[in-house]
Protein backbone atom coordinates (compact mmCIF):
# COMPACT_ATOMS: atom_id res chain seq x y z
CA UNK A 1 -25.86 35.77 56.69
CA UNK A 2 -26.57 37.32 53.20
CA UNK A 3 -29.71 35.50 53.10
CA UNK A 4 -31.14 36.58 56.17
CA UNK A 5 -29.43 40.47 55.45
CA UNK A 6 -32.01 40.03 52.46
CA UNK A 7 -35.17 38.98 54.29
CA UNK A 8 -34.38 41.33 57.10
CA UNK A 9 -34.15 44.31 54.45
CA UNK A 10 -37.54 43.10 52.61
CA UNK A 11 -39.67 42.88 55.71
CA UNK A 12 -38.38 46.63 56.66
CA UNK A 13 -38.30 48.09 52.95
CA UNK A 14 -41.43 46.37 51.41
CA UNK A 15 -43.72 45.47 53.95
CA UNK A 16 -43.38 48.07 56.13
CA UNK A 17 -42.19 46.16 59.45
CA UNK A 18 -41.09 48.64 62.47
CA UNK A 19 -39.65 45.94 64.44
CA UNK A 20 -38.06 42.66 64.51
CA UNK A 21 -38.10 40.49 67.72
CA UNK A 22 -36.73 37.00 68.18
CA UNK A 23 -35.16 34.47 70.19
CA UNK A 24 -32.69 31.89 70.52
CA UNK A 25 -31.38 28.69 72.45
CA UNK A 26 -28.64 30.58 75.33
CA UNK A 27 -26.36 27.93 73.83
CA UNK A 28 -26.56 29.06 70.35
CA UNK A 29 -23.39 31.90 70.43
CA UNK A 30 -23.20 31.46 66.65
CA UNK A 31 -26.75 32.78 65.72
CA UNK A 32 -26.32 35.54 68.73
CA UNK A 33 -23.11 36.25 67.06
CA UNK A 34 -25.22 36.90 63.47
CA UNK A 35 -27.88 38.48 64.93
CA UNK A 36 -25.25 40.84 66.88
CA UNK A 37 -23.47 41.28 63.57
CA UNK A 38 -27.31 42.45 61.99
CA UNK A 39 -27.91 44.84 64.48
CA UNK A 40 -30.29 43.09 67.32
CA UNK A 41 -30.40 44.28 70.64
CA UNK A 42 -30.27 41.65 72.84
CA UNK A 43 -33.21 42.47 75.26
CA UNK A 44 -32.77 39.99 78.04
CA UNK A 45 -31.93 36.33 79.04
CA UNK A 46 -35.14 34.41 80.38
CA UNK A 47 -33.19 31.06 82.63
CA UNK A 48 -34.64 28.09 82.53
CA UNK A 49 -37.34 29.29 79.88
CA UNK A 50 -38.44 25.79 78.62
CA UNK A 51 -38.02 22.11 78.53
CA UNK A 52 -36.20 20.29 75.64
CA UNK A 53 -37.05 17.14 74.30
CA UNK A 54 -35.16 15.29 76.81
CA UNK A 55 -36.98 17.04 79.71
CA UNK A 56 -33.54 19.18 80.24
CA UNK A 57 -33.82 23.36 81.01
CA UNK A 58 -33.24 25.21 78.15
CA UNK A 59 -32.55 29.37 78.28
CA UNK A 60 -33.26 31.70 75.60
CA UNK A 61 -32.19 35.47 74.67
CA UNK A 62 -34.49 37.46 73.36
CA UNK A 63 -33.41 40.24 70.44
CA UNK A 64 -34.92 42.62 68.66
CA UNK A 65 -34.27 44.95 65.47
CA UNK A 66 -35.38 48.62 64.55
CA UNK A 67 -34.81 49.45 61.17
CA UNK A 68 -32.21 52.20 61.71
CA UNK A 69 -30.30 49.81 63.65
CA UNK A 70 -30.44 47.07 60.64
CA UNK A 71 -26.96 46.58 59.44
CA UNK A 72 -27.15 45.37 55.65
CA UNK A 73 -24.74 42.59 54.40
CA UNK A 74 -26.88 41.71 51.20
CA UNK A 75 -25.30 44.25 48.96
């Protein structure tokens, strides 16, 4: 998590970014749980948002990050 506390805090502080928005597998609770932990909003879930490599359903979350809602673990 340090590493990403780092980028996060360089895209806000030196390159100006206003927002952060991502996504990630339903399934995945442990990067939710980071992300969470950083400060995303989760947004919504889209169901069923695409097909894997095995042809199965696959949902996603979508987050997103403001900087004043950016909690910093890199220092």
């Amino acid at each position: 998590m340090h590493l990403l506390s780092m980028l996060i805090a360089s895209l806000f502080r030196d390159l100006g970014f206003e927002k952060i928005i991502l996504d990630t597998n339903l399934k995945n609770e442990r990067a939710q749980h980071v992300y969470e932990q950083l400060g995303f909003t989760k947004l919504r879930v889209n169901e069923n948002a695409w097909k894997d490599q095995l042809g199965e359903w696959q949902s996603s979350v979508d987050y997103e990050l403001y900087p004043e809602n950016f909690i910093s673990f890199a220092e």
